[in-house]
PDB file of N, CA and C in Angstrom:
ATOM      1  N   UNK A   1    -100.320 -50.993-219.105  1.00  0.00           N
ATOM      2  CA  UNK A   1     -99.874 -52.362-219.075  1.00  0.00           C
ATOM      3  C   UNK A   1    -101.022 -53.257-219.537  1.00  0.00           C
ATOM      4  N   UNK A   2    -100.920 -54.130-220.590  1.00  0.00           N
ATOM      5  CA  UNK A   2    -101.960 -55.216-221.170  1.00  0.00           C
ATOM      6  C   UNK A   2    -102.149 -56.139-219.502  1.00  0.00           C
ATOM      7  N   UNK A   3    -103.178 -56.865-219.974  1.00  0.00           N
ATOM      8  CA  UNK A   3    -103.632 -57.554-218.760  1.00  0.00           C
ATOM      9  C   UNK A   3    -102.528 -58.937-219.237  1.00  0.00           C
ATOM     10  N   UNK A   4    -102.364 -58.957-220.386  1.00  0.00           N
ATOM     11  CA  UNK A   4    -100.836 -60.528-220.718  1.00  0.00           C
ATOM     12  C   UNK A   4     -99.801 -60.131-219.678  1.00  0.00           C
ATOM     13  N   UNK A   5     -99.224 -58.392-219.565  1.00  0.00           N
ATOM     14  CA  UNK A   5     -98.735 -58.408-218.663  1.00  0.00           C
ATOM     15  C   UNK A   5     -99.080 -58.662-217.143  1.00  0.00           C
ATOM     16  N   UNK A   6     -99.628 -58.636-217.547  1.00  0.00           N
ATOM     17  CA  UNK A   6    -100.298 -57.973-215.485  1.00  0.00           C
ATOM     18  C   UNK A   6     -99.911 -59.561-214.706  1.00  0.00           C
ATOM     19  N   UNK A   7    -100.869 -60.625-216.517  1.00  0.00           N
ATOM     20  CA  UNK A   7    -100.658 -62.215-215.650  1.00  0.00           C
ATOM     21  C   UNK A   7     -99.162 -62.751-215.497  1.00  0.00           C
ATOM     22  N   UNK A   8     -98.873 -61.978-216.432  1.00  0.00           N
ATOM     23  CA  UNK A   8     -97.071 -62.444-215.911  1.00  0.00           C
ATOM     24  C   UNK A   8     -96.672 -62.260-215.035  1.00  0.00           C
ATOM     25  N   UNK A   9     -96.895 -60.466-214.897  1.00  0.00           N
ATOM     26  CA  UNK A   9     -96.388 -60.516-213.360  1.00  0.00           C
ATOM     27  C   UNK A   9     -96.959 -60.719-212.080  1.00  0.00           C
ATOM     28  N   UNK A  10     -98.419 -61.381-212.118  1.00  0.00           N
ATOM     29  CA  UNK A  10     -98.430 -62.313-211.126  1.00  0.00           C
ATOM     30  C   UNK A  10     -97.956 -64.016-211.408  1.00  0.00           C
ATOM     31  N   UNK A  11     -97.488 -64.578-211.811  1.00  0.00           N
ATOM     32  CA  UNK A  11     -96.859 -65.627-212.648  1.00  0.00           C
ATOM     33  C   UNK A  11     -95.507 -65.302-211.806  1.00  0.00           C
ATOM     34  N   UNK A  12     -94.834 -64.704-212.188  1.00  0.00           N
ATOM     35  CA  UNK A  12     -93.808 -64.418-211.622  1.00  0.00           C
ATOM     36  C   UNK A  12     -93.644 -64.014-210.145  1.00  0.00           C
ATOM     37  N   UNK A  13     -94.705 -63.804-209.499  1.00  0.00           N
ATOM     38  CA  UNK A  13     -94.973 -63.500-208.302  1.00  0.00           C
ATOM     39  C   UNK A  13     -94.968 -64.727-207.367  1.00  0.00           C
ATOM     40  N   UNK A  14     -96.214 -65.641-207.833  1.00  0.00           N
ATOM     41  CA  UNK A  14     -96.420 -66.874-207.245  1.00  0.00           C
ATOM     42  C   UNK A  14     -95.245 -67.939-207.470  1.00  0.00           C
ATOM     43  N   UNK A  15     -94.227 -67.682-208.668  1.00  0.00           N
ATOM     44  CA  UNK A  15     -92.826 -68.324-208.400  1.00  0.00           C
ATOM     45  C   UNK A  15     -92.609 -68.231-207.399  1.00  0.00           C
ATOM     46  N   UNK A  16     -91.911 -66.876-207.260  1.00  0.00           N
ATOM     47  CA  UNK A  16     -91.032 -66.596-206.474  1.00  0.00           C
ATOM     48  C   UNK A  16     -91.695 -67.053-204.862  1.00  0.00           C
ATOM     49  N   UNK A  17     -92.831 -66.758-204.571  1.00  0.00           N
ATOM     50  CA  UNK A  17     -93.256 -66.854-203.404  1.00  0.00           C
ATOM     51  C   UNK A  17     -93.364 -68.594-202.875  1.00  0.00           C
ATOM     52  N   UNK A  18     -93.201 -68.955-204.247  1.00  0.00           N
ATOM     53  CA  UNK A  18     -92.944 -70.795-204.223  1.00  0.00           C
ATOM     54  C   UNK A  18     -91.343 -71.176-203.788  1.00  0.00           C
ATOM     55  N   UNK A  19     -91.032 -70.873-204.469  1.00  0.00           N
ATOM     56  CA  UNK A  19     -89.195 -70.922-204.307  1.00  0.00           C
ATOM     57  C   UNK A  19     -88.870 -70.813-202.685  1.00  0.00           C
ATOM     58  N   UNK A  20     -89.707 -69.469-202.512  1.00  0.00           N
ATOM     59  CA  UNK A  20     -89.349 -69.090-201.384  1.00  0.00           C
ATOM     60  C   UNK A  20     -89.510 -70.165-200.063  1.00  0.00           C
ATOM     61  N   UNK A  21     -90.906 -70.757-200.120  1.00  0.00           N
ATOM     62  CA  UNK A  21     -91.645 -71.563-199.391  1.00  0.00           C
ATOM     63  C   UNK A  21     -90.477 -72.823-199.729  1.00  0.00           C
ATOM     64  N   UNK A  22     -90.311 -73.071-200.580  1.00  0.00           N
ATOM     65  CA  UNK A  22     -90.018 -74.613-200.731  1.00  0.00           C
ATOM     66  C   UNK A  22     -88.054 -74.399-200.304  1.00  0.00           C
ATOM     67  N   UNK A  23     -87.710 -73.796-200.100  1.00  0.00           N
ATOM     68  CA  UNK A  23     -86.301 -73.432-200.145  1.00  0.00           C
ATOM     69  C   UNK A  23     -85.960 -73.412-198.535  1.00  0.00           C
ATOM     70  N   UNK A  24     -87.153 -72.776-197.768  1.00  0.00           N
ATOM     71  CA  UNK A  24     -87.602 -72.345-196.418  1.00  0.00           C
ATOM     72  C   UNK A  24     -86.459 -71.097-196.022  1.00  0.00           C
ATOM     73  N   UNK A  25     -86.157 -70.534-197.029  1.00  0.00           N
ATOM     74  CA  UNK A  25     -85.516 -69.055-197.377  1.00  0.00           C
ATOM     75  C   UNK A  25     -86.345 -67.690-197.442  1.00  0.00           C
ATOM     76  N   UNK A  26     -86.647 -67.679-195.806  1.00  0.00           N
ATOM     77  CA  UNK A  26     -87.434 -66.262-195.536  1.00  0.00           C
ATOM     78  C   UNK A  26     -86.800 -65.090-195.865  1.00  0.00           C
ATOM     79  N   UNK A  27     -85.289 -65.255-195.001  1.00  0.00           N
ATOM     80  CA  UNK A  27     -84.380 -63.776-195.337  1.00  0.00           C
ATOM     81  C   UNK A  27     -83.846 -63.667-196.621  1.00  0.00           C
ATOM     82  N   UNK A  28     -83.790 -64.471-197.680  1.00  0.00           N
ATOM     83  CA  UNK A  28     -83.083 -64.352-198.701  1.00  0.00           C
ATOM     84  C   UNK A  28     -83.075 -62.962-199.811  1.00  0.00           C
ATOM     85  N   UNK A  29     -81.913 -62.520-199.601  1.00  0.00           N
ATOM     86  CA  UNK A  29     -82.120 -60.660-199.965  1.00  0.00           C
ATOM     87  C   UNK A  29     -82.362 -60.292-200.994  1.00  0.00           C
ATOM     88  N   UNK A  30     -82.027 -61.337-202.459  1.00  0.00           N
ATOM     89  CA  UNK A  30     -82.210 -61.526-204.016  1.00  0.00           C
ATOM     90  C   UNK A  30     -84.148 -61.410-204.072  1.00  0.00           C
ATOM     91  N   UNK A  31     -84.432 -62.795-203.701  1.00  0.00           N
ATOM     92  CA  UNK A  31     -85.716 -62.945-204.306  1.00  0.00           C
ATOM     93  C   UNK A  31     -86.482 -62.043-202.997  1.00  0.00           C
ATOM     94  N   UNK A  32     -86.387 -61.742-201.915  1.00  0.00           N
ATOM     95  CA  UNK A  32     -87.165 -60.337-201.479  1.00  0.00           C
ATOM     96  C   UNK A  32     -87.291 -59.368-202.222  1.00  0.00           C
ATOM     97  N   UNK A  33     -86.434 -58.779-202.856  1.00  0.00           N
ATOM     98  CA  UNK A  33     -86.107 -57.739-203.714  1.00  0.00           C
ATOM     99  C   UNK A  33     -87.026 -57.596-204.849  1.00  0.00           C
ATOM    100  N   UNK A  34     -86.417 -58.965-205.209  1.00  0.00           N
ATOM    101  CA  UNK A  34     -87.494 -59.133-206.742  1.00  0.00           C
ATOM    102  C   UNK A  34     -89.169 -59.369-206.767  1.00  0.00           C
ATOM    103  N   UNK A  35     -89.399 -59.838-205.286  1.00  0.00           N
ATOM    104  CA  UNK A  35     -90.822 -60.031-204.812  1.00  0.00           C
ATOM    105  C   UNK A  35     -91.598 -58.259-204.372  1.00  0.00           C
ATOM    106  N   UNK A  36     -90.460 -57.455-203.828  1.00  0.00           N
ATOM    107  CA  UNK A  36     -90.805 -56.347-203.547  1.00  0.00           C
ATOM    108  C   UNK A  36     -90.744 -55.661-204.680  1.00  0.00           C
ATOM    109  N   UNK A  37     -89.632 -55.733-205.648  1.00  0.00           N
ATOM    110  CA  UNK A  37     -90.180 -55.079-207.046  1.00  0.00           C
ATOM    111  C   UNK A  37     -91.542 -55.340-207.510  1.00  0.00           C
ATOM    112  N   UNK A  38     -92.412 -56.771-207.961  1.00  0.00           N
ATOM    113  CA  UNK A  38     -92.890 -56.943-208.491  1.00  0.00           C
ATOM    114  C   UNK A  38     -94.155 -56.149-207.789  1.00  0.00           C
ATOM    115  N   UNK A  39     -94.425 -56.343-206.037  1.00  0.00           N
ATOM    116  CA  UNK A  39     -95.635 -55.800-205.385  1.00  0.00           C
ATOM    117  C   UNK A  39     -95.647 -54.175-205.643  1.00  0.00           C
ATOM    118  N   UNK A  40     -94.268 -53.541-205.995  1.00  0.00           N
ATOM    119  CA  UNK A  40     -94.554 -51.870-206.493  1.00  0.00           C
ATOM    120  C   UNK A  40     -95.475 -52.150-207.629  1.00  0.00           C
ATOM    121  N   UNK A  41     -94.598 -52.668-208.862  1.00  0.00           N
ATOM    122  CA  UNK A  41     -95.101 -52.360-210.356  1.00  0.00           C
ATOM    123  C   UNK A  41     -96.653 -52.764-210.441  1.00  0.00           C
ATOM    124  N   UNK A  42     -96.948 -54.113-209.650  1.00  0.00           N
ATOM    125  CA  UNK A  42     -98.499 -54.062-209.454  1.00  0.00           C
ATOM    126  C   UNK A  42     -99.347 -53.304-208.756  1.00  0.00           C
ATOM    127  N   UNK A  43     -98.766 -52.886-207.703  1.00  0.00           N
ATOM    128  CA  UNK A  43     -99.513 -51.444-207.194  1.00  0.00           C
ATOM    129  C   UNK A  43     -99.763 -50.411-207.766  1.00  0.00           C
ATOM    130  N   UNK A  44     -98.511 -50.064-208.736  1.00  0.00           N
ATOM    131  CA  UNK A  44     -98.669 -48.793-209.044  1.00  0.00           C
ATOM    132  C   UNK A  44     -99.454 -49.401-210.686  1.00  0.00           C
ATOM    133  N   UNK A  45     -99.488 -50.300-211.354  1.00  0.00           N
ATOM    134  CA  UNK A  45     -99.996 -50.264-212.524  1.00  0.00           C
ATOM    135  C   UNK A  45    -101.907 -50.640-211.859  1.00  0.00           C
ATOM    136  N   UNK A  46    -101.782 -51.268-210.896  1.00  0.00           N
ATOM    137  CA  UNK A  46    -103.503 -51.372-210.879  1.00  0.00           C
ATOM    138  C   UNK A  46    -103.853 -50.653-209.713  1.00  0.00           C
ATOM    139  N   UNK A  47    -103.378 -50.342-208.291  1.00  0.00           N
ATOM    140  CA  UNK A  47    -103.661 -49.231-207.454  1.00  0.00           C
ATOM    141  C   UNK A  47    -104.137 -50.573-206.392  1.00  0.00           C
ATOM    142  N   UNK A  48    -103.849 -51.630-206.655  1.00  0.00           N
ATOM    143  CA  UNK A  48    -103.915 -52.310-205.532  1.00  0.00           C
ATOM    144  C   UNK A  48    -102.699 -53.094-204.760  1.00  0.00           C
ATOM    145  N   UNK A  49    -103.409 -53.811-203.838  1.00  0.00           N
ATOM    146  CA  UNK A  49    -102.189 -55.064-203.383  1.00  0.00           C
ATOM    147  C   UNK A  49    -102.086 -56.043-204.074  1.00  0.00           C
ATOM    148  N   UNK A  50    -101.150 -56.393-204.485  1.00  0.00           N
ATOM    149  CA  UNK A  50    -101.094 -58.117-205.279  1.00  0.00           C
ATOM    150  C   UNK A  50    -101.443 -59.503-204.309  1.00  0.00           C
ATOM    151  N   UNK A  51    -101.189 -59.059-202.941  1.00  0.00           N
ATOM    152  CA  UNK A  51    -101.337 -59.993-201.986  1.00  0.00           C
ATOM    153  C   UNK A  51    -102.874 -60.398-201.881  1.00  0.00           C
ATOM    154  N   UNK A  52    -103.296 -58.907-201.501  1.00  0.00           N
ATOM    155  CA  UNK A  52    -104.968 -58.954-201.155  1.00  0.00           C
ATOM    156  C   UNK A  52    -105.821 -58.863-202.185  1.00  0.00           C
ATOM    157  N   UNK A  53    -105.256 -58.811-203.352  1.00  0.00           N
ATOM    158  CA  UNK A  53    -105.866 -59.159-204.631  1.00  0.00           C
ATOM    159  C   UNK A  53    -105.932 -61.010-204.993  1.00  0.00           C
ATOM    160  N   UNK A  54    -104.415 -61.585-204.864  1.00  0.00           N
ATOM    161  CA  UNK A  54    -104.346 -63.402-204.857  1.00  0.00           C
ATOM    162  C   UNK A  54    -105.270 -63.950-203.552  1.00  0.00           C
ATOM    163  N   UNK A  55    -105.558 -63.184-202.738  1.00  0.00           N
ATOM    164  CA  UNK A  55    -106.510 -64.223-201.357  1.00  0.00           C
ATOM    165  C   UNK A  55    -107.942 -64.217-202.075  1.00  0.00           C
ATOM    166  N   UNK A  56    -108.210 -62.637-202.592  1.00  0.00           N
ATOM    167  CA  UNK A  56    -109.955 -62.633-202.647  1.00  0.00           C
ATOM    168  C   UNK A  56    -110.309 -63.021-203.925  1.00  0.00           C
ATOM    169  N   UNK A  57    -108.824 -63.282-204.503  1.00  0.00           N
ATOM    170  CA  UNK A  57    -109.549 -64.144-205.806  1.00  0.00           C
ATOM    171  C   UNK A  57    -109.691 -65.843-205.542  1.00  0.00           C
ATOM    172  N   UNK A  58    -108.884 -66.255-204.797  1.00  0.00           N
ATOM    173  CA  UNK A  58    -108.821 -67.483-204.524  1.00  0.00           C
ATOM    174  C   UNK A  58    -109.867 -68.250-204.171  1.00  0.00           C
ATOM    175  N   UNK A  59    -110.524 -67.132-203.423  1.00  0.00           N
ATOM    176  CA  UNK A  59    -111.943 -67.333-202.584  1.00  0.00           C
ATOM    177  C   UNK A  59    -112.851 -67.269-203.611  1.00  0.00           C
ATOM    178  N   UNK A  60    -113.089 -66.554-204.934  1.00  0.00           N
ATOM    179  CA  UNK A  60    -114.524 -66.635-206.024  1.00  0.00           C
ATOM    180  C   UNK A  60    -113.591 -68.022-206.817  1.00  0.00           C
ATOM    181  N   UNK A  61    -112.346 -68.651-206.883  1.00  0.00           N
ATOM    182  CA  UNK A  61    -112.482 -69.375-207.722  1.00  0.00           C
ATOM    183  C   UNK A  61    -112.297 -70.770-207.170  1.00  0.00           C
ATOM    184  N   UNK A  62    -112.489 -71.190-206.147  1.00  0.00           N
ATOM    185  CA  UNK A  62    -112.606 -72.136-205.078  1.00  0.00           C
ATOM    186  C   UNK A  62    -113.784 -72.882-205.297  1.00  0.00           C
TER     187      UNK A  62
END
């Protein structure tokens, strides 16, 4: 996977996790789904968490 991808699919990550917040739609079974797709394909394409990867970057670019 190019790293153009990789930023998409965190791009697409931080949507959804926006939507989510702003909607105040915790259980919503669509965009869980699509949020849990996206945390596989980034796991399995870089071997990490996407979660604990967006905190400790947040922190060097702060």
């Amino acid at each position: 996977m190019k790293k153009s991808e990789l930023k998409k699919l965190v791009s697409n990550y931080r949507d959804l996790k926006l939507k989510i917040s702003r909607r105040n739609l915790p259980h919503d079974h669509t965009l869980s789904e699509k949020l849990d797709g996206i945390k596989h394909r980034y796991f399995h394409e870089t071997g990490s968490d996407i979660e604990y990867d967006l905190k400790s970057n947040a922190g060097h670019t702060a």
